[in-house]
PDB file of N, CA and C in Angstrom:
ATOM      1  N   UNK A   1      35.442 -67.207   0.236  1.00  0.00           N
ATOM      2  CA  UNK A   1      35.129 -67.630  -1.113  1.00  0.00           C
ATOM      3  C   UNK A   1      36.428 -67.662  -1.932  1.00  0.00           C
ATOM      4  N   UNK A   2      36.646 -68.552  -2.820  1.00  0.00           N
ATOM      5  CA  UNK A   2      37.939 -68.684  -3.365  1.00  0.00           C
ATOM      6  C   UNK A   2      37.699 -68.415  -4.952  1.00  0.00           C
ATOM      7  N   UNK A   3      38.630 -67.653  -5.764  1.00  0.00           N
ATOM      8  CA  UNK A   3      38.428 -67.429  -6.905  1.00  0.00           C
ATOM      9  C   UNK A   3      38.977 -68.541  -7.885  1.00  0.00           C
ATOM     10  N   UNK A   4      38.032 -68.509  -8.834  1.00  0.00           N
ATOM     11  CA  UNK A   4      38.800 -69.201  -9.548  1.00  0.00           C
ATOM     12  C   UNK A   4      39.098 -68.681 -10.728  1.00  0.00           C
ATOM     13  N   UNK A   5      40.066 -68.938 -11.237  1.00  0.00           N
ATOM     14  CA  UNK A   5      40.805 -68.704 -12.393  1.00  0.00           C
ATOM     15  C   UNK A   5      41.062 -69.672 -13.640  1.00  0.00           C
ATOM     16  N   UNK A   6      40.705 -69.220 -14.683  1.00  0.00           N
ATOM     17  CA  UNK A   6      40.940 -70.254 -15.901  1.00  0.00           C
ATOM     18  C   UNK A   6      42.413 -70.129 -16.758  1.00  0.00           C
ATOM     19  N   UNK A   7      42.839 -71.219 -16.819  1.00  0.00           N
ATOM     20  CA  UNK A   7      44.165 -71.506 -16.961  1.00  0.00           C
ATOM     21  C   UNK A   7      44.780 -71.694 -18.460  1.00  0.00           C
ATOM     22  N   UNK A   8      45.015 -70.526 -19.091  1.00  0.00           N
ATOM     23  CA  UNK A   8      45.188 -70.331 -20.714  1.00  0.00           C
ATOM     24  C   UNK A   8      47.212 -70.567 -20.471  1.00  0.00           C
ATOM     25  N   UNK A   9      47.042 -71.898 -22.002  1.00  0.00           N
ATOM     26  CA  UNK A   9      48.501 -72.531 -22.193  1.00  0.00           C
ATOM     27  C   UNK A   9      49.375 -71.244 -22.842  1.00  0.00           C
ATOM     28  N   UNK A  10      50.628 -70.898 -22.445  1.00  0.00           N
ATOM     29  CA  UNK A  10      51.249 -69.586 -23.028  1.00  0.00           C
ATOM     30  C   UNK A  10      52.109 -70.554 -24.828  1.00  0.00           C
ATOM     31  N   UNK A  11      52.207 -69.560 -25.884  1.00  0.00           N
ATOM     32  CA  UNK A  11      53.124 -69.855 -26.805  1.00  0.00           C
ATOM     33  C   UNK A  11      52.494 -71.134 -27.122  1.00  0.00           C
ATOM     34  N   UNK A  12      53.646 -72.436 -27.640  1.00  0.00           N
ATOM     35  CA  UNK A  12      53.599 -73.239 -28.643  1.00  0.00           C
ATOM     36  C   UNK A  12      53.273 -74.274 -26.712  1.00  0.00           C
ATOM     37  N   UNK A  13      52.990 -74.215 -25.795  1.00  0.00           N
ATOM     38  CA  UNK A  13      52.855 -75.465 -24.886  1.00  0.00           C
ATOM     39  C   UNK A  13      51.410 -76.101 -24.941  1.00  0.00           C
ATOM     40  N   UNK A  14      51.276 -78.002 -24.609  1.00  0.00           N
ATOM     41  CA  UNK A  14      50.054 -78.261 -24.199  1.00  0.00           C
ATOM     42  C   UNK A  14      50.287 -78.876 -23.457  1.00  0.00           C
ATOM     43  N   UNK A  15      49.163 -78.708 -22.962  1.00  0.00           N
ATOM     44  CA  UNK A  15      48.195 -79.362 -21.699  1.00  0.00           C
ATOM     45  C   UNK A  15      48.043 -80.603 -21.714  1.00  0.00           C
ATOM     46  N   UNK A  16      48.741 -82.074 -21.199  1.00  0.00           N
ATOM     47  CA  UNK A  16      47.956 -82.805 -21.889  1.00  0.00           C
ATOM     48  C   UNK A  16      48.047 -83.890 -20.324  1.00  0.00           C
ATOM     49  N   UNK A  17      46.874 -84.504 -20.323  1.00  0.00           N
ATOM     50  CA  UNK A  17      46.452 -85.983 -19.320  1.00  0.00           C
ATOM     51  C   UNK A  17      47.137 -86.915 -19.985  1.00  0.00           C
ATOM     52  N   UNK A  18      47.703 -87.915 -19.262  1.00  0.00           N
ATOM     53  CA  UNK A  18      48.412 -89.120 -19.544  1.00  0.00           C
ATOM     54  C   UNK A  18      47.110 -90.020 -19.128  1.00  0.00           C
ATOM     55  N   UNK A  19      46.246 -90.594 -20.178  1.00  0.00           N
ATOM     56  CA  UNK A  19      45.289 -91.727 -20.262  1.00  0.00           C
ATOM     57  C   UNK A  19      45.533 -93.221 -19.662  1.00  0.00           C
ATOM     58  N   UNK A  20      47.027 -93.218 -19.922  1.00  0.00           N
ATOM     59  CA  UNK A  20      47.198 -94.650 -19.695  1.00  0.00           C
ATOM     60  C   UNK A  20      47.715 -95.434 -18.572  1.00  0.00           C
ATOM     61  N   UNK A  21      48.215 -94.170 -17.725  1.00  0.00           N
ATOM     62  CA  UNK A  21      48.543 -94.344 -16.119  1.00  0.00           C
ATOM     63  C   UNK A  21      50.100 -94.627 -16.180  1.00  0.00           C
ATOM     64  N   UNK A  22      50.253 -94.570 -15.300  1.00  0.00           N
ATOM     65  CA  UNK A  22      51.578 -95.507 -14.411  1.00  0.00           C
ATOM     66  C   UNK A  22      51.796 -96.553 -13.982  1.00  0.00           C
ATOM     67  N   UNK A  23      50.576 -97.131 -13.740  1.00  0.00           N
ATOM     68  CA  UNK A  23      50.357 -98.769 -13.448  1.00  0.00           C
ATOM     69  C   UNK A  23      50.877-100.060 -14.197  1.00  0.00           C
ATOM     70  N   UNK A  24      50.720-100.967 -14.091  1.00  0.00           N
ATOM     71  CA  UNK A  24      50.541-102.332 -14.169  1.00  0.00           C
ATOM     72  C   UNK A  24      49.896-101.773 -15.635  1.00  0.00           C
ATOM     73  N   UNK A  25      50.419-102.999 -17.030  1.00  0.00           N
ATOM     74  CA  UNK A  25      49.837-102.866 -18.112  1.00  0.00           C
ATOM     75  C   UNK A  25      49.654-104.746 -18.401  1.00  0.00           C
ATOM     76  N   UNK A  26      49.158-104.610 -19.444  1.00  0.00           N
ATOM     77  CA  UNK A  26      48.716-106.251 -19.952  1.00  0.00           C
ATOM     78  C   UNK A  26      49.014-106.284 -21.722  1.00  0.00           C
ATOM     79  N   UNK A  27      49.901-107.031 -21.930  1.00  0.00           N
ATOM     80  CA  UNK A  27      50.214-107.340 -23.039  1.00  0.00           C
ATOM     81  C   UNK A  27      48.969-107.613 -24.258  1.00  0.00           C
ATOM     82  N   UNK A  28      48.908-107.583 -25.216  1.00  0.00           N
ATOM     83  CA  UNK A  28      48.417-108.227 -26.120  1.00  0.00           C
ATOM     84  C   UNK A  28      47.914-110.238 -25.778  1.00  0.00           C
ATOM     85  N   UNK A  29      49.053-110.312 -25.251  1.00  0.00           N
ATOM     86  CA  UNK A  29      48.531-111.884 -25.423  1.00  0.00           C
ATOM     87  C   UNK A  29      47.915-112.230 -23.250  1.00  0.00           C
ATOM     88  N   UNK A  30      47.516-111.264 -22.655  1.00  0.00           N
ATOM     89  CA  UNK A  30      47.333-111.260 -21.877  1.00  0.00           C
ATOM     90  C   UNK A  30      48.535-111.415 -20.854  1.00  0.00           C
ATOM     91  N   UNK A  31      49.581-111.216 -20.681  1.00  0.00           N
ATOM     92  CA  UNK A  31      50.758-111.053 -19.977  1.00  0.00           C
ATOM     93  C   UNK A  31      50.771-109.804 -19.007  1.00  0.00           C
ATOM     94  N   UNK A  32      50.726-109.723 -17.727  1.00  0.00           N
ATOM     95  CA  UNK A  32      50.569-108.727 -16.831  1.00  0.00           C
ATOM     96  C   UNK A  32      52.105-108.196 -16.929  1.00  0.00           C
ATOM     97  N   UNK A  33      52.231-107.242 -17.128  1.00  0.00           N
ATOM     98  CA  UNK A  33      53.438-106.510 -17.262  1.00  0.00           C
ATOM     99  C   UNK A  33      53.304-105.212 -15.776  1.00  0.00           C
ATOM    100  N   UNK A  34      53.856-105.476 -14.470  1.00  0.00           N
ATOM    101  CA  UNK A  34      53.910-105.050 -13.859  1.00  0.00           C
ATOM    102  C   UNK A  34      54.693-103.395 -13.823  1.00  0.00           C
ATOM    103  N   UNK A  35      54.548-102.723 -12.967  1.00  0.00           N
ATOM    104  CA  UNK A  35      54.882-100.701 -12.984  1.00  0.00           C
ATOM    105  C   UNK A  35      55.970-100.981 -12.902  1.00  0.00           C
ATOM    106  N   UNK A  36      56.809-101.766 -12.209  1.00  0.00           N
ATOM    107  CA  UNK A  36      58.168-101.612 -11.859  1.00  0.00           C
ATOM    108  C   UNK A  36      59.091-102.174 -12.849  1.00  0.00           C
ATOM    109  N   UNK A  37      58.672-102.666 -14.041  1.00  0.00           N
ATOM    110  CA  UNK A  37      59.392-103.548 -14.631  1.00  0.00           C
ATOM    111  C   UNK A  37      59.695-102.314 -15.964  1.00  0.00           C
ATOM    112  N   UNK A  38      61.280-102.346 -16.063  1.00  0.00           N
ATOM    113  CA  UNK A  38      61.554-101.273 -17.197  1.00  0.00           C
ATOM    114  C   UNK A  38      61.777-101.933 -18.580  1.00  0.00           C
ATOM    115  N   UNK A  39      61.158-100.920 -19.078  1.00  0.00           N
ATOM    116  CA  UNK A  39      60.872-100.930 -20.981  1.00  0.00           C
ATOM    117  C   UNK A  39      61.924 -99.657 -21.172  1.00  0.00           C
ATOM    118  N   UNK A  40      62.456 -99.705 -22.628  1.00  0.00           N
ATOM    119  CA  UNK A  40      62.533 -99.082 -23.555  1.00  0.00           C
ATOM    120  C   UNK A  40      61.753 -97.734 -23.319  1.00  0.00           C
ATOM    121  N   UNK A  41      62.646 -96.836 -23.511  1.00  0.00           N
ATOM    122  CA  UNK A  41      61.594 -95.444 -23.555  1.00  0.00           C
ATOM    123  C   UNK A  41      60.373 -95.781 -24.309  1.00  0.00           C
ATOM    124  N   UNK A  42      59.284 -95.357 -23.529  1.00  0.00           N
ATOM    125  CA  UNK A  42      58.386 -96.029 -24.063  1.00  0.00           C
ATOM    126  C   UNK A  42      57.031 -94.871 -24.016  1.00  0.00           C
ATOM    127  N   UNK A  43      56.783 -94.271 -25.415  1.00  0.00           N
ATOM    128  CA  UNK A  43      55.331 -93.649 -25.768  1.00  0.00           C
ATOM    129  C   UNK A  43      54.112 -93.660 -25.389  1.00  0.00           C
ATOM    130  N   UNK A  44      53.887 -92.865 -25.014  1.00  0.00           N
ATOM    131  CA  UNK A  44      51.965 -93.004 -24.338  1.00  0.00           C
ATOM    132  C   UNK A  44      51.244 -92.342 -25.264  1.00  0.00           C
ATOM    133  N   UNK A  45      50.152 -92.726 -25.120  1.00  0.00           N
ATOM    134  CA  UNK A  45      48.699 -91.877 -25.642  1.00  0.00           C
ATOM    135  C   UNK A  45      47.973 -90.893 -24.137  1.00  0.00           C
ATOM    136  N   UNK A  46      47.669 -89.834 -24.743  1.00  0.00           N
ATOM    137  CA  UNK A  46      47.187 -88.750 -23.634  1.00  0.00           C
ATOM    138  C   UNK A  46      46.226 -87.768 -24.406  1.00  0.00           C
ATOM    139  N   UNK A  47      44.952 -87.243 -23.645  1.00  0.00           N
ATOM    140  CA  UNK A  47      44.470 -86.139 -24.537  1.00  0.00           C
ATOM    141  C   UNK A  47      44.729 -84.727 -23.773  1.00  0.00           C
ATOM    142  N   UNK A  48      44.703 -84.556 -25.099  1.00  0.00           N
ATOM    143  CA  UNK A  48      44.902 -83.022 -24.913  1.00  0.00           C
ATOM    144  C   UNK A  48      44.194 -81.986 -24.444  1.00  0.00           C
ATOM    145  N   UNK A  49      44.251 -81.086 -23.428  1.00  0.00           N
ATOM    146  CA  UNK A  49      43.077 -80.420 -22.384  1.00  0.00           C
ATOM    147  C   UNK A  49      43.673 -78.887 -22.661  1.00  0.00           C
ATOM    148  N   UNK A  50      44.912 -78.177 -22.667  1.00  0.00           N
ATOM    149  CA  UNK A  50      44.684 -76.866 -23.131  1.00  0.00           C
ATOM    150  C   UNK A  50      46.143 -76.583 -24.294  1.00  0.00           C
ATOM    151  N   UNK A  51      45.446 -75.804 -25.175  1.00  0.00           N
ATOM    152  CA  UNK A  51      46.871 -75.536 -25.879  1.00  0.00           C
ATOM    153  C   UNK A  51      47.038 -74.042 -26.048  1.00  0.00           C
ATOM    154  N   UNK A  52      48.641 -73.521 -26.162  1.00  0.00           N
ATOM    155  CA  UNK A  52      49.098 -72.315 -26.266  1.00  0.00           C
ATOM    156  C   UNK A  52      48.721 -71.632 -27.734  1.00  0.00           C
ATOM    157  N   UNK A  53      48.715 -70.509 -27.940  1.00  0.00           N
ATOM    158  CA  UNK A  53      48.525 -69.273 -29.225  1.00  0.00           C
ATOM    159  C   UNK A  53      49.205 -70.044 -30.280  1.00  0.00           C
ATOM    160  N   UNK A  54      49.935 -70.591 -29.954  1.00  0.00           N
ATOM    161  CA  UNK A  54      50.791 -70.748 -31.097  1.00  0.00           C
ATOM    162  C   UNK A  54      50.947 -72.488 -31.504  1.00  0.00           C
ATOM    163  N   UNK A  55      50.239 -72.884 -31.135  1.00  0.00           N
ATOM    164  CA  UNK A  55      49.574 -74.403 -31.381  1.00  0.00           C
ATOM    165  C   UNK A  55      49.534 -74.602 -32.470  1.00  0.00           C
ATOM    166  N   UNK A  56      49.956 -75.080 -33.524  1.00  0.00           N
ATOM    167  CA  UNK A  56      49.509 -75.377 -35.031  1.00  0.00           C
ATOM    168  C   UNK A  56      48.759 -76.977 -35.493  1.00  0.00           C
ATOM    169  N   UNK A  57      48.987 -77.794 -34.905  1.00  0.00           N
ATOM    170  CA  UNK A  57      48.632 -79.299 -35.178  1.00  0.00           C
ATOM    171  C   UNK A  57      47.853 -80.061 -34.012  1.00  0.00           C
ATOM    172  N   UNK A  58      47.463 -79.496 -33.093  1.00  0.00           N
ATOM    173  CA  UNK A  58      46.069 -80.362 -32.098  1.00  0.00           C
ATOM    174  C   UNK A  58      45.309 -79.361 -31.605  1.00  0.00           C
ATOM    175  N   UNK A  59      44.070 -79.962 -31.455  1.00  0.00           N
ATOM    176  CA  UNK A  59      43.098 -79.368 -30.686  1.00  0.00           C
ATOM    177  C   UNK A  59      43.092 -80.194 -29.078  1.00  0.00           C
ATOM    178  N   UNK A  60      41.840 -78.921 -28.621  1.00  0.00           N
ATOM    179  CA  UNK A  60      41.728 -79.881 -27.645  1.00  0.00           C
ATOM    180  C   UNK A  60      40.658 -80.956 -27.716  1.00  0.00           C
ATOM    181  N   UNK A  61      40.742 -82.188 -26.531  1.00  0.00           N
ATOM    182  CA  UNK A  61      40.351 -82.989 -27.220  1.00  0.00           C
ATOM    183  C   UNK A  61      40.737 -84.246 -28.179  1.00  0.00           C
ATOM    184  N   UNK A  62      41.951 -83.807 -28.800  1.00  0.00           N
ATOM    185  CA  UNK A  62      43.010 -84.855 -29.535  1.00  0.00           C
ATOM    186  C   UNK A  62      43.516 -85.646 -28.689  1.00  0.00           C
ATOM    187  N   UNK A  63      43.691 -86.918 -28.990  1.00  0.00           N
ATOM    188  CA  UNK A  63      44.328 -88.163 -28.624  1.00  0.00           C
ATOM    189  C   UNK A  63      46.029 -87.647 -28.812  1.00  0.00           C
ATOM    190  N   UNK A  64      46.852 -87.728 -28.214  1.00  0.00           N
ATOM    191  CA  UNK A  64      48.348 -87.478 -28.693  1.00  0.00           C
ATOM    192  C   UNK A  64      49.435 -88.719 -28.232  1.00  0.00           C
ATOM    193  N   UNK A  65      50.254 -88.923 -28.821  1.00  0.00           N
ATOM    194  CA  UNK A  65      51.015 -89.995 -28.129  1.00  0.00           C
ATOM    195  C   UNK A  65      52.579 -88.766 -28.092  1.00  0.00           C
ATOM    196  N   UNK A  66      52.888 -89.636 -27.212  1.00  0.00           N
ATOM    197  CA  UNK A  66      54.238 -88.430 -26.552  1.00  0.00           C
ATOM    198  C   UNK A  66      55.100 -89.242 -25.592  1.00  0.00           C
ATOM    199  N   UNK A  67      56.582 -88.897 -25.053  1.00  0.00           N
ATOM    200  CA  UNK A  67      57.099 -89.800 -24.219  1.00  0.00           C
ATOM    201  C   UNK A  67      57.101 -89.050 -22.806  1.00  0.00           C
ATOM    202  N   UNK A  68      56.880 -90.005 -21.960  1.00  0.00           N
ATOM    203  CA  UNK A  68      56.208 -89.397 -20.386  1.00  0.00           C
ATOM    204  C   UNK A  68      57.527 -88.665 -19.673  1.00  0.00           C
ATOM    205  N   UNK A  69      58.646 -89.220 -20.221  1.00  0.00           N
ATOM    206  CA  UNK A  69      59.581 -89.359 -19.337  1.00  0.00           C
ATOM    207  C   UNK A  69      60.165 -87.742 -19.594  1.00  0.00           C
ATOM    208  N   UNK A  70      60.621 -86.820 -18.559  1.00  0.00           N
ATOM    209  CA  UNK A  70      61.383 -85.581 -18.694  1.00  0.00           C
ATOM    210  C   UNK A  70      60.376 -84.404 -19.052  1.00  0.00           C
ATOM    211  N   UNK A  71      58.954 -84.654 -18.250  1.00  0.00           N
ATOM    212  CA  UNK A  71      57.890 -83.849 -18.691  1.00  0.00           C
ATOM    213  C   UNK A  71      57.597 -82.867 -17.572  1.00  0.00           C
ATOM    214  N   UNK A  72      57.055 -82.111 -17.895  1.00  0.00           N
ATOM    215  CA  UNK A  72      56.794 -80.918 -16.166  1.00  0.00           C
ATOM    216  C   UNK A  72      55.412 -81.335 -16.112  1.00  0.00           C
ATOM    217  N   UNK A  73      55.481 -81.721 -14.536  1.00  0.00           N
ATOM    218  CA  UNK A  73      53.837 -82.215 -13.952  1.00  0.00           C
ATOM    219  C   UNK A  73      53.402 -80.841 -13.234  1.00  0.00           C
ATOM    220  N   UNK A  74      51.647 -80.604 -13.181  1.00  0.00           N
ATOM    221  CA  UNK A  74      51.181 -80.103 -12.935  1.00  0.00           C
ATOM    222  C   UNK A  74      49.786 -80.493 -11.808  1.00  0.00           C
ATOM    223  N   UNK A  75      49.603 -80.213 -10.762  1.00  0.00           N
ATOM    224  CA  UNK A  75      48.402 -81.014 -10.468  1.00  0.00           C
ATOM    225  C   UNK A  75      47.089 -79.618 -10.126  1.00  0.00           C
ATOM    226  N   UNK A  76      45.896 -79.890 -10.726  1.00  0.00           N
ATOM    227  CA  UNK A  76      45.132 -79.108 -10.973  1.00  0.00           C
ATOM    228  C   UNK A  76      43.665 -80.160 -10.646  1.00  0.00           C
ATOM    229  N   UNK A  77      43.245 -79.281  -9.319  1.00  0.00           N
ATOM    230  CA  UNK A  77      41.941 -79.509  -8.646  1.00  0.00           C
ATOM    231  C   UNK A  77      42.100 -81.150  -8.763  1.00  0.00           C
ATOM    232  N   UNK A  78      43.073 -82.171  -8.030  1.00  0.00           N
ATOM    233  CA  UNK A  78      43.429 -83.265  -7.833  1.00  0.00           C
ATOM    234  C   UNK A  78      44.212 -83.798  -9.053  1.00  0.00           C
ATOM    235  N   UNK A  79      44.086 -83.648 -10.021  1.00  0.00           N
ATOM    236  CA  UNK A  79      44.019 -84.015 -11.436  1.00  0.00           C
ATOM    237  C   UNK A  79      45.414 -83.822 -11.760  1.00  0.00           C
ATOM    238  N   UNK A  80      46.418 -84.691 -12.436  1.00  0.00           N
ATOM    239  CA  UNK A  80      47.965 -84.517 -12.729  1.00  0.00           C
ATOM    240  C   UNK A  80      48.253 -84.173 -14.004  1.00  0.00           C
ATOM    241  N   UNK A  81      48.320 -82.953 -14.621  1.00  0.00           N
ATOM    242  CA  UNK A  81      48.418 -82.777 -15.790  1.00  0.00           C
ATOM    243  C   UNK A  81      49.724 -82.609 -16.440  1.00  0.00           C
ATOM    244  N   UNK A  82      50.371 -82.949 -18.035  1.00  0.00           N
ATOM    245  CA  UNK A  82      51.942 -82.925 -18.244  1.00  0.00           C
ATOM    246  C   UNK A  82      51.610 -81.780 -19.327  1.00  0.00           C
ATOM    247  N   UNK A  83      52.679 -80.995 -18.775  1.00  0.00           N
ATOM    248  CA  UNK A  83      53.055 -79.869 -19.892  1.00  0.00           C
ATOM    249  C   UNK A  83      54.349 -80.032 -20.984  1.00  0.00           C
ATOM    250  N   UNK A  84      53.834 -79.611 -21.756  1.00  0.00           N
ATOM    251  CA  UNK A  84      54.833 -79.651 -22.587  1.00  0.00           C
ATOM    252  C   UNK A  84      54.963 -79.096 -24.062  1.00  0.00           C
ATOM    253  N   UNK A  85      55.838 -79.029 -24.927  1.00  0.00           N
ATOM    254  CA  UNK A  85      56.100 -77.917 -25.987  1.00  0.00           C
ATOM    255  C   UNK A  85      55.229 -78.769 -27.431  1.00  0.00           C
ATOM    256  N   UNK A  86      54.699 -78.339 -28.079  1.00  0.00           N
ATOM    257  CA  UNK A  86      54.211 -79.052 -29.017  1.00  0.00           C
ATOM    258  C   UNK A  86      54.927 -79.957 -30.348  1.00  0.00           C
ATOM    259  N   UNK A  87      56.382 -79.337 -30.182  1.00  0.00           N
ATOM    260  CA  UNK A  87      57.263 -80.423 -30.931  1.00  0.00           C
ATOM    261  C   UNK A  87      57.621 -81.500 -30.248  1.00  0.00           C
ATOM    262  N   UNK A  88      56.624 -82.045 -28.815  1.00  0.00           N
ATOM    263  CA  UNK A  88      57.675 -82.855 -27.928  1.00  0.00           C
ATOM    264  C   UNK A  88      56.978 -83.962 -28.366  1.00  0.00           C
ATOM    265  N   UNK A  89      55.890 -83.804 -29.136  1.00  0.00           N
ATOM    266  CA  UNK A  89      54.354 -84.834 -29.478  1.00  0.00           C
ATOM    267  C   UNK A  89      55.021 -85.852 -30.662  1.00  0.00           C
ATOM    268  N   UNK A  90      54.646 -86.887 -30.626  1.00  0.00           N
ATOM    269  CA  UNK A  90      55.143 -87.416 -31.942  1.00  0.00           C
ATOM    270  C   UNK A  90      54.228 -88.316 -33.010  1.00  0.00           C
ATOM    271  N   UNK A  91      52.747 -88.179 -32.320  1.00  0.00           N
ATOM    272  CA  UNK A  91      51.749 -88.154 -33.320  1.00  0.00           C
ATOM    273  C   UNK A  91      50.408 -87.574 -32.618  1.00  0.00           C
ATOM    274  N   UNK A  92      49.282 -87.684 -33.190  1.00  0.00           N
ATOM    275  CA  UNK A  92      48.158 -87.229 -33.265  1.00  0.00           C
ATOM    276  C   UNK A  92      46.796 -88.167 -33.751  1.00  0.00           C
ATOM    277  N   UNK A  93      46.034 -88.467 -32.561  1.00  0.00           N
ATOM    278  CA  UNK A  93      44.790 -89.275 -33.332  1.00  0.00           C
ATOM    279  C   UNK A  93      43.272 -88.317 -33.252  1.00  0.00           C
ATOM    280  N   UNK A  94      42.998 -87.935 -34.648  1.00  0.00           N
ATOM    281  CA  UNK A  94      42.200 -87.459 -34.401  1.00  0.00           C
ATOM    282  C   UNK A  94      41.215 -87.628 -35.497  1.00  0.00           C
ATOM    283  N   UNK A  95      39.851 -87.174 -35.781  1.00  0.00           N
ATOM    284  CA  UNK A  95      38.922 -87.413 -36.841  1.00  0.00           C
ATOM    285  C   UNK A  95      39.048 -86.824 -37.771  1.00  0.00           C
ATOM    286  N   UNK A  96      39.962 -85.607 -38.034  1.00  0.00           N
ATOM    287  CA  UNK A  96      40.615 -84.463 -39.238  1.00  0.00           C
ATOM    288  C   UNK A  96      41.415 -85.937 -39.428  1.00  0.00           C
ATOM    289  N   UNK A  97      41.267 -85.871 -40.897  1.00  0.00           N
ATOM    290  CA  UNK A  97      41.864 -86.759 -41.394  1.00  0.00           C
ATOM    291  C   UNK A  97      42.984 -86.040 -42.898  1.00  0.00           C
ATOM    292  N   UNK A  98      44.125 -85.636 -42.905  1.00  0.00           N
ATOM    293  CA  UNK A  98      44.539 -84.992 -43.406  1.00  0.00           C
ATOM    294  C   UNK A  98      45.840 -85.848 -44.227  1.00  0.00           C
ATOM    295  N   UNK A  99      46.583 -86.374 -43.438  1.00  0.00           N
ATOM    296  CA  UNK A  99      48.547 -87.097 -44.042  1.00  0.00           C
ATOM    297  C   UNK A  99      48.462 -88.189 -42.958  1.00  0.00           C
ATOM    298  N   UNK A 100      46.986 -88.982 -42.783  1.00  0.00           N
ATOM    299  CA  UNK A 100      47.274 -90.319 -41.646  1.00  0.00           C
ATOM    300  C   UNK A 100      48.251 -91.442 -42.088  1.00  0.00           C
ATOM    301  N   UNK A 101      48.268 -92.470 -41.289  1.00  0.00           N
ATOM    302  CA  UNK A 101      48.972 -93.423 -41.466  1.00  0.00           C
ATOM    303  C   UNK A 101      48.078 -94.869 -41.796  1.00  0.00           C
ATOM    304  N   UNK A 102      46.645 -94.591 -42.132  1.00  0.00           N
ATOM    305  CA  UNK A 102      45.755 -95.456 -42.480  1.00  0.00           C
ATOM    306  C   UNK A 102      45.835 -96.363 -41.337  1.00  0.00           C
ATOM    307  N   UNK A 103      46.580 -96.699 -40.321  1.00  0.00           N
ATOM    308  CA  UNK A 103      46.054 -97.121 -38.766  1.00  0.00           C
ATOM    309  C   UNK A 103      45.138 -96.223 -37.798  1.00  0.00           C
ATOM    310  N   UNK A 104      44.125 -96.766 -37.305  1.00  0.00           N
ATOM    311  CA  UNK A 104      43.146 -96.649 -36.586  1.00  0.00           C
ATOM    312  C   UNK A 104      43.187 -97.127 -35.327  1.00  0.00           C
ATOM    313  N   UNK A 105      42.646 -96.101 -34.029  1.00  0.00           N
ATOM    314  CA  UNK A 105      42.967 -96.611 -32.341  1.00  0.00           C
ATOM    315  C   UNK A 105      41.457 -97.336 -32.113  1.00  0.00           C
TER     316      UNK A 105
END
């Protein structure tokens, strides 16, 4: 029988799934923009699955956008999760509606 253990984020780190993959993306005007083809450091959206004590600005559950690149991967019961410090985030979509930017996902 194997134990399992629940996995609490230490300090200011989260937990977060990258939503939008690694794959092949499609432009706005329908343009297949293939994985191999390099962009501009380029921002993702991911939600957020566990955060540390010292978390001040997401829950879990929050939409976050963040840059993929220079992140520590984790893989948990198949699942690839990115860790990282909560100043690494550089916005937040969520239904607390507090100092938004009046854009909507």
């Amino acid at each position: 029988m194997q134990d399992r253990l629940e996995i609490q984020m230490l300090h200011d780190r989260v937990m977060v799934r990258d939503t939008e993959g690694t794959g092949e993306r499609r432009s706005n005007a329908g343009i297949v923009i293939p994985a191999t083809a390099t962009v501009a450091r380029r921002l993702v959206w991911g939600e957020v699955f566990g955060i540390g004590h010292h978390v001040r600005t997401v829950t879990v559950g929050d939409r976050v956008l963040f840059a993929r690149d220079d992140q520590f991967e984790v893989e948990v019961q198949g699942t690839t999760y990115l860790v990282m410090r909560e100043r690494e985030l550089h916005a937040v979509a969520t239904e607390r509606t507090e100092h938004g930017t009046g854009l909507y996902l």
